[in-house]
Protein backbone atom coordinates (compact mmCIF):
# COMPACT_ATOMS: atom_id res chain seq x y z
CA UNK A 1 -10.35 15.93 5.21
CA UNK A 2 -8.43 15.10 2.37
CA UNK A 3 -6.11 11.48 2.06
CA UNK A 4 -2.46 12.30 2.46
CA UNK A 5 -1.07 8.76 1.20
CA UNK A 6 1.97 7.66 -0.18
CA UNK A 7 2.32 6.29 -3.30
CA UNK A 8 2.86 2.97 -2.23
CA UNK A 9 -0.10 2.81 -0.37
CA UNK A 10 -2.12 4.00 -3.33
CA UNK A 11 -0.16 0.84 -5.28
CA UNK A 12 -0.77 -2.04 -2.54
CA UNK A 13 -4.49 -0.54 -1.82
CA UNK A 14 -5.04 -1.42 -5.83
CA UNK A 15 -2.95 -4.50 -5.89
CA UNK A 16 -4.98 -6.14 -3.12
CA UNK A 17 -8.51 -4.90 -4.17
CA UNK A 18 -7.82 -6.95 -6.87
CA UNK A 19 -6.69 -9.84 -5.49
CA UNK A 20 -10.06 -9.59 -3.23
CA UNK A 21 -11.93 -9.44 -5.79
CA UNK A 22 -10.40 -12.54 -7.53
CA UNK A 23 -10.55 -14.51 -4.30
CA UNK A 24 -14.71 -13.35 -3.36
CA UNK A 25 -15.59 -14.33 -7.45
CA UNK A 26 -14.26 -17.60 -6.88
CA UNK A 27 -15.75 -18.41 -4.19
CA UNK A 28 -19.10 -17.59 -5.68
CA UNK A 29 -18.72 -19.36 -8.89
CA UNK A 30 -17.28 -22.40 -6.70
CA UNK A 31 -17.63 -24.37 -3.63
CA UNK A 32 -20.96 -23.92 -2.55
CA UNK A 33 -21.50 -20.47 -4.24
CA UNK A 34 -20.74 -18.86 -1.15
CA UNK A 35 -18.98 -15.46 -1.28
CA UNK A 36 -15.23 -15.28 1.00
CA UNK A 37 -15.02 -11.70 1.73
CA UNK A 38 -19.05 -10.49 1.92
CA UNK A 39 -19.56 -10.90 5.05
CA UNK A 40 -22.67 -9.10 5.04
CA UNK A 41 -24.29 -11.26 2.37
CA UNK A 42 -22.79 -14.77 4.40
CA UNK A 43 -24.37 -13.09 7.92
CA UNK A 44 -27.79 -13.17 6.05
CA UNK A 45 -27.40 -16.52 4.59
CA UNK A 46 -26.03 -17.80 7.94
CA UNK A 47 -29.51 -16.45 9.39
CA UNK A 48 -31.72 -17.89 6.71
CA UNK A 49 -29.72 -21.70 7.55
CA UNK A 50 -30.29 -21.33 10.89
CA UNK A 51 -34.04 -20.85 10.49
CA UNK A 52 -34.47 -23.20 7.64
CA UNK A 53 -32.76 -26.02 9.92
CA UNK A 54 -29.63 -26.23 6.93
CA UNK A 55 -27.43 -27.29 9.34
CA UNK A 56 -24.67 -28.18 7.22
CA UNK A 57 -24.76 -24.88 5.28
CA UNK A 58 -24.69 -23.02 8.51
CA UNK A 59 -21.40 -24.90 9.81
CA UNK A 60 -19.73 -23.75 6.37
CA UNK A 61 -21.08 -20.31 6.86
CA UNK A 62 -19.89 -20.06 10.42
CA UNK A 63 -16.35 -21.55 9.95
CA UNK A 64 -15.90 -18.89 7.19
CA UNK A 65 -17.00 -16.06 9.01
CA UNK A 66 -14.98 -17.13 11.75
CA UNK A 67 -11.85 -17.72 9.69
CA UNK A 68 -12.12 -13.88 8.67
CA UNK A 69 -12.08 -12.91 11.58
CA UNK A 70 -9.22 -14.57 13.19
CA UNK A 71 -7.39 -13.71 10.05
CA UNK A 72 -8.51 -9.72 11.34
CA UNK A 73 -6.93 -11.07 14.44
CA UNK A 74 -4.03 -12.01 13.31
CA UNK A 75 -3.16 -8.82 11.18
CA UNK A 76 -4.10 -7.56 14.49
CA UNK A 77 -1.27 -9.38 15.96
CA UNK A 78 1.44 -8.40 13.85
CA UNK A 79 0.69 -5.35 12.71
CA UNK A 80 -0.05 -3.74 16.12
CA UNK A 81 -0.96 -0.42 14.97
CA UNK A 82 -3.38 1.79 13.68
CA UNK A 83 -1.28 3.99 11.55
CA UNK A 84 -0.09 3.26 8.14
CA UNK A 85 3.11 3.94 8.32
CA UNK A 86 6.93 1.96 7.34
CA UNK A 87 8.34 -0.52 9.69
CA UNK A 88 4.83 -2.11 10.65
CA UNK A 89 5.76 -5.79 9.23
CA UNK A 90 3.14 -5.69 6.31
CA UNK A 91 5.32 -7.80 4.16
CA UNK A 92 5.14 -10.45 6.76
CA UNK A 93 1.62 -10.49 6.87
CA UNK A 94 1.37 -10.11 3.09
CA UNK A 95 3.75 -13.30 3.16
CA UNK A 96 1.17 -15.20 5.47
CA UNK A 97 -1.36 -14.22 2.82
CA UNK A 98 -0.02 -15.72 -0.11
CA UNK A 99 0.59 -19.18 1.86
CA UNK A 100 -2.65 -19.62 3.02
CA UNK A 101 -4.25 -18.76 -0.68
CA UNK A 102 -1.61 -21.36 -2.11
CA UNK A 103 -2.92 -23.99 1.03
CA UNK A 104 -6.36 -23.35 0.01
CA UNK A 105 -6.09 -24.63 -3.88
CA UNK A 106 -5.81 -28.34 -3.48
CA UNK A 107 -8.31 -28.01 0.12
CA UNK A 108 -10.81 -26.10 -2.40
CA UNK A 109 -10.10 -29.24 -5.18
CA UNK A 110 -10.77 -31.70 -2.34
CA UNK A 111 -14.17 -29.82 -1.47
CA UNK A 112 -13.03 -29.30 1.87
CA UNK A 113 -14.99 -27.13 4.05
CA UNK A 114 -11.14 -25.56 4.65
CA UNK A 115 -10.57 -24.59 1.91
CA UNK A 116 -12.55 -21.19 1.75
CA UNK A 117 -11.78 -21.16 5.43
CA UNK A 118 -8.47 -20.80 4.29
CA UNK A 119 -9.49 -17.68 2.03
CA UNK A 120 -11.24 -16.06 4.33
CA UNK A 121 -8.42 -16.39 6.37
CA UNK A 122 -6.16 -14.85 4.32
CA UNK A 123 -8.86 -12.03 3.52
CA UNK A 124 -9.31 -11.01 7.30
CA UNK A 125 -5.69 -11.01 7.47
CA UNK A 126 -5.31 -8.47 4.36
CA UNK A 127 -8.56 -6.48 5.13
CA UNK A 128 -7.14 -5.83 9.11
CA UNK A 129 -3.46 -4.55 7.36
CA UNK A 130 -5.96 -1.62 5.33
CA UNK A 131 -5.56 1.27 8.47
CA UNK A 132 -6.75 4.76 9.58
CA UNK A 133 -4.41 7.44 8.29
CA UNK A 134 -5.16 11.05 8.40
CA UNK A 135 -8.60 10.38 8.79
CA UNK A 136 -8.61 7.98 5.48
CA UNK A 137 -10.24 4.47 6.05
CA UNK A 138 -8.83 1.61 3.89
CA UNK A 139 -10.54 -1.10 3.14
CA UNK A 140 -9.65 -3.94 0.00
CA UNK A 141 -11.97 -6.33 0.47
CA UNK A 142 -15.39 -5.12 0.20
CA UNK A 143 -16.67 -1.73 -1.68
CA UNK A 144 -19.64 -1.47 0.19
CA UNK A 145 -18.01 1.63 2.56
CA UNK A 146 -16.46 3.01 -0.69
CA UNK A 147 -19.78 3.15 -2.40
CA UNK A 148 -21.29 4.94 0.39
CA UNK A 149 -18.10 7.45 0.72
CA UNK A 150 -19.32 8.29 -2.99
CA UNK A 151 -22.61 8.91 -2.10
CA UNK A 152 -21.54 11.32 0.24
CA UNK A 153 -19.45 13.33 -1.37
CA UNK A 154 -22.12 13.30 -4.55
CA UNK A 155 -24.59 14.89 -1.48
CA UNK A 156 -22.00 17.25 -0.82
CA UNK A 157 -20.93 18.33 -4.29
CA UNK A 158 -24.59 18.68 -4.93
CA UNK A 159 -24.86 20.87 -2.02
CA UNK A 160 -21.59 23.11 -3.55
CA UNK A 161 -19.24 21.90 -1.15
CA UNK A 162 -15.76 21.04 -1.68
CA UNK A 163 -15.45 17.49 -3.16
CA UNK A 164 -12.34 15.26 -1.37
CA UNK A 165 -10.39 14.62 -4.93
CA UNK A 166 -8.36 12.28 -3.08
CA UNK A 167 -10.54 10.34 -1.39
CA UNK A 168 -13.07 10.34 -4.70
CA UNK A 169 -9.83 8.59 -6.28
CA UNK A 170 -9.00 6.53 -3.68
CA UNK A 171 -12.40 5.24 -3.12
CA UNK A 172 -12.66 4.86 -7.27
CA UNK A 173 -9.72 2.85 -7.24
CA UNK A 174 -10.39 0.21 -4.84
CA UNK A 175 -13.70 0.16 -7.10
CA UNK A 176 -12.25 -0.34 -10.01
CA UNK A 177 -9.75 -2.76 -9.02
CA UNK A 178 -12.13 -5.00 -7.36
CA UNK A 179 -14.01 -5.21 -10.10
CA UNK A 180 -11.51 -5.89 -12.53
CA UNK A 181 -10.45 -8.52 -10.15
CA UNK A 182 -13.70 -10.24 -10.25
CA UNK A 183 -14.03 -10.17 -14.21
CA UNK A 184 -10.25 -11.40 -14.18
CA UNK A 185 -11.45 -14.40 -11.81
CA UNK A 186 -14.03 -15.31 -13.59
CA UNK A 187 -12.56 -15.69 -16.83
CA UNK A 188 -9.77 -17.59 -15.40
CA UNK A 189 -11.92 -20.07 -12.65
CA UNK A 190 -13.79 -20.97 -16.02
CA UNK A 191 -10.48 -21.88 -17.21
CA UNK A 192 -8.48 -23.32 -14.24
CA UNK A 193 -10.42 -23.91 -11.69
CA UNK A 194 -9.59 -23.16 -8.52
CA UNK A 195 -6.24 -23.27 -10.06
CA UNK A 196 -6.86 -19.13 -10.60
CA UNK A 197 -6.38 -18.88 -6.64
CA UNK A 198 -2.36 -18.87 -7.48
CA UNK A 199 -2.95 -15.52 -8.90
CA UNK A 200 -3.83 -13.61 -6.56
CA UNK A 201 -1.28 -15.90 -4.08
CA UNK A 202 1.43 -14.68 -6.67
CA UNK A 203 0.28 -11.03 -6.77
CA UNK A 204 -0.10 -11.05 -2.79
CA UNK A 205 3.36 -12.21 -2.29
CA UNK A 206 4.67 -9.88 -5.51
CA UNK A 207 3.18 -7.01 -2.96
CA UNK A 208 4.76 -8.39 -0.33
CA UNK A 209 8.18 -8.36 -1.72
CA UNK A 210 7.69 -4.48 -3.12
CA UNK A 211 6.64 -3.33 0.22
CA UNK A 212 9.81 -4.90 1.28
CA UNK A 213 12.39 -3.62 -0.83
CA UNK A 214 10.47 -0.27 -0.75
CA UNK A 215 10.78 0.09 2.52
CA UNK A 216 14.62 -1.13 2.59
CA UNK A 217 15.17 1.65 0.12
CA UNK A 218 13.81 4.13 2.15
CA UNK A 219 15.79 3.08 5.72
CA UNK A 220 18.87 3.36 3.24
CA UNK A 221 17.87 7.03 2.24
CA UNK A 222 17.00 7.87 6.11
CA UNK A 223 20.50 6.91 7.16
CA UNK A 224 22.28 8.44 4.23
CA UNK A 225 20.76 11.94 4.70
């Protein structure tokens, strides 16, 4: 099935795989070298604390994990749908987002345990606003899923089926963008610290402000026509 997005999407789906990628590199490369949106990597390490008796590691781990989640939860809350589509109060949420990653620069600087709490927070929130559309899955803050969708299709264009363009971009895109993200963190955490979280906090609430006046321009055009 192929993605039937609108541009905007394909914008904010780029936008925010970047700023995922920012957020995840600094978290490696800073307190504790613990990633903020792997999950799967932070379940394993969780494991390995828990059997090692690293009890103080594992309370990090947990409250991270946790804080993704209830950011999930809270996208949950007010989005309250599963179809990407105007009107569902993403700039709100995207809004939310860029507080919490300004909140968690001078928690990270204190090497508070909040501080990537705070992260992961905002990442569950931003990862639960990525929706099912057409059949499409979304997702900005881990490529895992995208790497497999590539996969796929390489099985299938091996096998002479038709190859999803669309999705092959889309899924190349978040890819790409994540990436770039991570090199663009980097380079600037090795600069500013965890100053370089107000770049992604910027670009989140930039988003945020697009979406809005997007969508404002396109309630005009409904009533006009």
């Amino acid at each position: 099935m192929g993605v039937q997005l609108p541009r905007w999407v394909w914008i904010g789906a780029a936008a925010l795989s970047c700023v995922a990628g920012i957020v995840n590199v600094i978290g490696f490369l800073g307190f504790q070298h613990q990633a903020i949106t792997h999950l799967t990597g932070n379940t394993s390490l969780l494991a390995a604390s828990l059997a090692t008796g690293d009890w103080r590691a594992a309370r990090h781990l947990f409250a991270a994990m946790a804080a993704f989640v209830a950011g999930a939860a809270l996208g949950g809350l007010i989005v309250q749908d599963n179809t990407l589509r105007l009107g569902r109060r993403y700039g709100v949420a995207l809004t939310i987002e860029a507080l919490l990653l300004l909140l968690a620069v001078p928690l990270f600087q204190r090497g508070s345990v909040v501080g990537p709490a705070c992260a992961a927070l905002a990442c569950g929130l931003q990862n639960a606003m990525a929706t099912t559309f057409s059949g499409a899955v979304v997702r900005t803050t881990h490529v895992s899923g995208m790497f497999t969708d590539l996969g796929i299709m390489l099985g299938h264009a091996l096998r002479g089926m038709p190859l999803a363009r669309r999705r092959l971009g889309l899924c190349v895109l978040v890819i790409s963008f994540f990436f770039a993200g991570s090199m663009l963190g980097a380079l600037m955490f090795a600069r500013f610290g965890y100053g370089a979280l107000y770049l992604p906090a910027a670009l989140t609430g930039v988003t945020g402000v697009g979406y809005v006046l997007y969508r404002q321009r396109q309630l005009r055009r409904g009533a006009s026509a």
